[in-house]
N, C-alpha and C. Protein backbone atom coordinates (compact mmCIF):
# COMPACT_ATOMS: atom_id res chain seq x y z
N UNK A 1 0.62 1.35 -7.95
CA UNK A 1 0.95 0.45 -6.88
C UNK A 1 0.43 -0.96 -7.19
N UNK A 2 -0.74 -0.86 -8.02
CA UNK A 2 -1.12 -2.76 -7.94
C UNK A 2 -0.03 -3.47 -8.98
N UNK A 3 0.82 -2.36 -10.19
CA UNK A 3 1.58 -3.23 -10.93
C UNK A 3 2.56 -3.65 -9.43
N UNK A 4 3.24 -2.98 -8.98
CA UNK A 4 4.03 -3.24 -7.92
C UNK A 4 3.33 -4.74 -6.91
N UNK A 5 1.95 -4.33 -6.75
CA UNK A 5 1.98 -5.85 -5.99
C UNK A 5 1.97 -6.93 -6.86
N UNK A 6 1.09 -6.99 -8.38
CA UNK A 6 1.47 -8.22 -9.18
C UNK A 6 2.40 -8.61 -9.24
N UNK A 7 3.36 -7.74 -9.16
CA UNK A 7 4.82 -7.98 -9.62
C UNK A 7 5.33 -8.85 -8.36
N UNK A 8 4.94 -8.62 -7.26
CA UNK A 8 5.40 -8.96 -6.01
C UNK A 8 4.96 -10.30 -6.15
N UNK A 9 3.53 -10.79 -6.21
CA UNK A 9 2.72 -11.90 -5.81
C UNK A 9 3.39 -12.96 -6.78
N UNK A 10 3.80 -12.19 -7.80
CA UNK A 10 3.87 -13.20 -8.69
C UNK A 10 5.38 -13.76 -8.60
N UNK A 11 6.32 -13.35 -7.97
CA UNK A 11 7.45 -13.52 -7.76
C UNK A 11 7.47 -14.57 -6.68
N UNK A 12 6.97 -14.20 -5.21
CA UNK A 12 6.44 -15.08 -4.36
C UNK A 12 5.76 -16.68 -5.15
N UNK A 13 4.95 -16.12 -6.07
CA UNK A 13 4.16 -17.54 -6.39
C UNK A 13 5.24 -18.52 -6.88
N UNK A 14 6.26 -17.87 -7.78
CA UNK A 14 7.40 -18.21 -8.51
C UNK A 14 8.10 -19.39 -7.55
N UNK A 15 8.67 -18.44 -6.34
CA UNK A 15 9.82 -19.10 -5.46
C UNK A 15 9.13 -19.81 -4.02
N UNK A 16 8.09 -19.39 -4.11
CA UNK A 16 7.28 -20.35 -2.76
C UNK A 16 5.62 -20.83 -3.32
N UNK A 17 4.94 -21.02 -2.00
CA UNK A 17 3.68 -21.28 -2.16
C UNK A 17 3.02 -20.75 -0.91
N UNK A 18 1.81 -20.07 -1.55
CA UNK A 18 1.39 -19.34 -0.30
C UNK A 18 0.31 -20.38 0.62
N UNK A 19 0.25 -20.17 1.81
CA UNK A 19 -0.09 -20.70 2.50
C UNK A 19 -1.36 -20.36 3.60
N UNK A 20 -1.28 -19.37 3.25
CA UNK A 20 -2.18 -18.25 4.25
C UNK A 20 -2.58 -16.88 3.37
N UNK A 21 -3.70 -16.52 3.63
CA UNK A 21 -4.58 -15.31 3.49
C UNK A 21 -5.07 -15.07 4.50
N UNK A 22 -5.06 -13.02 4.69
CA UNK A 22 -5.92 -12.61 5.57
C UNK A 22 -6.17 -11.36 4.66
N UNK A 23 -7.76 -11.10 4.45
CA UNK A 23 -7.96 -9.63 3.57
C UNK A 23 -9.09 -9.40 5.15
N UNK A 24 -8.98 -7.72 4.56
CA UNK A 24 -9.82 -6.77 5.53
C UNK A 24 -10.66 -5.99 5.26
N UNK A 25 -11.37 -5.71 5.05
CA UNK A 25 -11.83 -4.20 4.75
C UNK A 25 -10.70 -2.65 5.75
N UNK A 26 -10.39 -1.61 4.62
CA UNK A 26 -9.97 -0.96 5.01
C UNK A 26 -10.55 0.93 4.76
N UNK A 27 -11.05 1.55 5.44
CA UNK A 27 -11.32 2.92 5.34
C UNK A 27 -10.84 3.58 4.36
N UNK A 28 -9.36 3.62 3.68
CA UNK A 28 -8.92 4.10 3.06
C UNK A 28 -8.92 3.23 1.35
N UNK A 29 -8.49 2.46 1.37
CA UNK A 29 -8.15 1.51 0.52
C UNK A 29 -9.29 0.39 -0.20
N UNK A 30 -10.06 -0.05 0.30
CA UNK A 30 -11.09 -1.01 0.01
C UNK A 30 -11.12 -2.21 0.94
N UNK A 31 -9.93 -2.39 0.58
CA UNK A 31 -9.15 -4.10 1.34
C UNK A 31 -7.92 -3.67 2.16
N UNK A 32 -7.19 -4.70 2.43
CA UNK A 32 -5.75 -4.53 2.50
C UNK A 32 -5.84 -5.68 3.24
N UNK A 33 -4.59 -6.81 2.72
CA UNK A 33 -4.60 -7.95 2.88
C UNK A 33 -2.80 -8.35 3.20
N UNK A 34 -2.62 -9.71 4.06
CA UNK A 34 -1.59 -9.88 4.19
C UNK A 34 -1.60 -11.78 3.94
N UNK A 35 -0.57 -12.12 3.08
CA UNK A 35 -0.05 -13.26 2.82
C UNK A 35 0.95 -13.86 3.22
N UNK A 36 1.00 -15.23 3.67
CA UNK A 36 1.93 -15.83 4.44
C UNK A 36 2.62 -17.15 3.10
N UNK A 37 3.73 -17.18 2.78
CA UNK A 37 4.13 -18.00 1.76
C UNK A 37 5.43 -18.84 2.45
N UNK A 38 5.16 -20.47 1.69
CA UNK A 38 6.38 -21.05 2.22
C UNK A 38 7.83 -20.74 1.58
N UNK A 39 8.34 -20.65 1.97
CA UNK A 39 9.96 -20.38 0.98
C UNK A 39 11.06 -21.50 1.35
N UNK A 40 10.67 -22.85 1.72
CA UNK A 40 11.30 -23.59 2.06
C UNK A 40 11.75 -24.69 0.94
N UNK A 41 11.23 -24.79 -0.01
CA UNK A 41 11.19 -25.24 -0.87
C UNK A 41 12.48 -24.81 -1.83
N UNK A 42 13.62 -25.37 -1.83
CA UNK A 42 14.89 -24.93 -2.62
C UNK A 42 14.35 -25.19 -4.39
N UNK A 43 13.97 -26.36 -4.40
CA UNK A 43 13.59 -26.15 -6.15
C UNK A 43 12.92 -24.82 -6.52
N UNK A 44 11.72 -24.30 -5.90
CA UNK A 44 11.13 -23.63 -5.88
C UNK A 44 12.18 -22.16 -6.06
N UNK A 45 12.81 -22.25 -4.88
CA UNK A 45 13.72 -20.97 -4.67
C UNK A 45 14.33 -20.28 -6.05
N UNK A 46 15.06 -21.89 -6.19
CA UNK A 46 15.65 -22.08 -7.66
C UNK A 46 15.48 -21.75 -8.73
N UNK A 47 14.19 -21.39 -9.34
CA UNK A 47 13.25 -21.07 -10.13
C UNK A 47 13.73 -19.64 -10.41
N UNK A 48 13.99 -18.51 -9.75
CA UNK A 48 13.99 -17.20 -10.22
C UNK A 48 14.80 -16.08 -8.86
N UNK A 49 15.30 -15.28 -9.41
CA UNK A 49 15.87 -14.24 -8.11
C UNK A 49 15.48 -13.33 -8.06
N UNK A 50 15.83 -12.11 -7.08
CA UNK A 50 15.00 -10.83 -7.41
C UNK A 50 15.45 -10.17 -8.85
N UNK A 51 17.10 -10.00 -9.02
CA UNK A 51 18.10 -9.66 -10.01
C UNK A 51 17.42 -9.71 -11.19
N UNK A 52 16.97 -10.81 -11.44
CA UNK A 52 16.94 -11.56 -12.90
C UNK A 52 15.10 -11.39 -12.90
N UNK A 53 14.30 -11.58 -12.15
CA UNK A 53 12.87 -11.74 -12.29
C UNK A 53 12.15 -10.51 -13.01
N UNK A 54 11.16 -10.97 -14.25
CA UNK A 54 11.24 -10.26 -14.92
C UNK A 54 9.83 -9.12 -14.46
N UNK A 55 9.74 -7.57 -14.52
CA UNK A 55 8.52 -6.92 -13.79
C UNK A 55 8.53 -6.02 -14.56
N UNK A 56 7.83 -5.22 -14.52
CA UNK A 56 7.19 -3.70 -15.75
C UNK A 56 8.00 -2.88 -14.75
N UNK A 57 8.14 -2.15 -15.79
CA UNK A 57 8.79 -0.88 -15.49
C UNK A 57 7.89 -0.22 -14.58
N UNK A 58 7.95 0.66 -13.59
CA UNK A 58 7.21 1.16 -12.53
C UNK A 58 7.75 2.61 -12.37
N UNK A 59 6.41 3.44 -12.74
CA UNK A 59 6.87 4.99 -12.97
C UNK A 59 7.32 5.58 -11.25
N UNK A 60 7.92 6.57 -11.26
CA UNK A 60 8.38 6.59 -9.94
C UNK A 60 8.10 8.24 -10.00
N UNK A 61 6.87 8.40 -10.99
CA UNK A 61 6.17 9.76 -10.35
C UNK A 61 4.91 9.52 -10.81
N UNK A 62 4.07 9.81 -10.01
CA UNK A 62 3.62 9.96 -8.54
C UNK A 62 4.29 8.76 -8.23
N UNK A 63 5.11 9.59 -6.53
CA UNK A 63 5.33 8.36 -6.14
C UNK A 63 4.62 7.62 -5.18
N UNK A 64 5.07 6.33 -5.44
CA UNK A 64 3.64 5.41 -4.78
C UNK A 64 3.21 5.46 -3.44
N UNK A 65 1.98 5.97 -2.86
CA UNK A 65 1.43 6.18 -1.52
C UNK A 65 0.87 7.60 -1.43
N UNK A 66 1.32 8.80 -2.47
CA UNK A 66 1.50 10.02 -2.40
C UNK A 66 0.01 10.37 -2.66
N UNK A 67 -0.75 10.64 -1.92
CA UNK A 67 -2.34 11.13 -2.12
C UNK A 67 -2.48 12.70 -1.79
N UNK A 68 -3.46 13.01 -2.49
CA UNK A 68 -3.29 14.61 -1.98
C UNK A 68 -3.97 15.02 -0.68
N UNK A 69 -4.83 14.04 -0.27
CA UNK A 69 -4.88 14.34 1.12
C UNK A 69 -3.84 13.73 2.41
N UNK A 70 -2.50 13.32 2.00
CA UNK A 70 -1.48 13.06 2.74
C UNK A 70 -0.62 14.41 2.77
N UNK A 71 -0.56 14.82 3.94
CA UNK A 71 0.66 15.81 4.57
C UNK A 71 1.87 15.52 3.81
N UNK A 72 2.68 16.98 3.43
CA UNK A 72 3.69 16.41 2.97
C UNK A 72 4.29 16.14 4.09
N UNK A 73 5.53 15.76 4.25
CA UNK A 73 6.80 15.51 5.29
C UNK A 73 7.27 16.92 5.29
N UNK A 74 7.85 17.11 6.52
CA UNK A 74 8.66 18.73 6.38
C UNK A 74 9.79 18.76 5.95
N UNK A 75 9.98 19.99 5.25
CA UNK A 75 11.39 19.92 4.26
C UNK A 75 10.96 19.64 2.95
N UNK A 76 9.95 19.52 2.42
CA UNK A 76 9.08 19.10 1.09
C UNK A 76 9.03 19.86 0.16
């Protein structure tokens, strides 16, 4: 999951500018934080799309969130 958020942040950094931070402490996780970015900026926009932006391949087993102390869903 953190390649998945680099991949994210860095896409954001690409086409906006962030503007806001809020991190937390979280029970489960360590942190868990939420970012506020401008996207108003058309040059910026301009710069890259989701299509084309380049990210690592991201294994899709385990899939991401899946802990073994999470319930499966029923029907599993």
């Amino acid at each position: 999951m953190r390649f998945a958020r680099a991949s994210v942040l860095q896409y954001l950094g690409t086409i906006g500018k962030r503007i806001d931070l809020l991190s937390l402490p979280s029970p489960t996780y360590g942190s868990v934080s939420i970012e506020l970015y401008d996207l108003s900026d058309p040059t910026r926009l301009g710069h890259a799309d989701a299509e084309t932006f380049p990210a690592p391949h991201m294994a899709t087993d385990p899939r991401p969130g899946c802990r073994d102390w999470v319930s499966h869903w029923p029907g599993e």
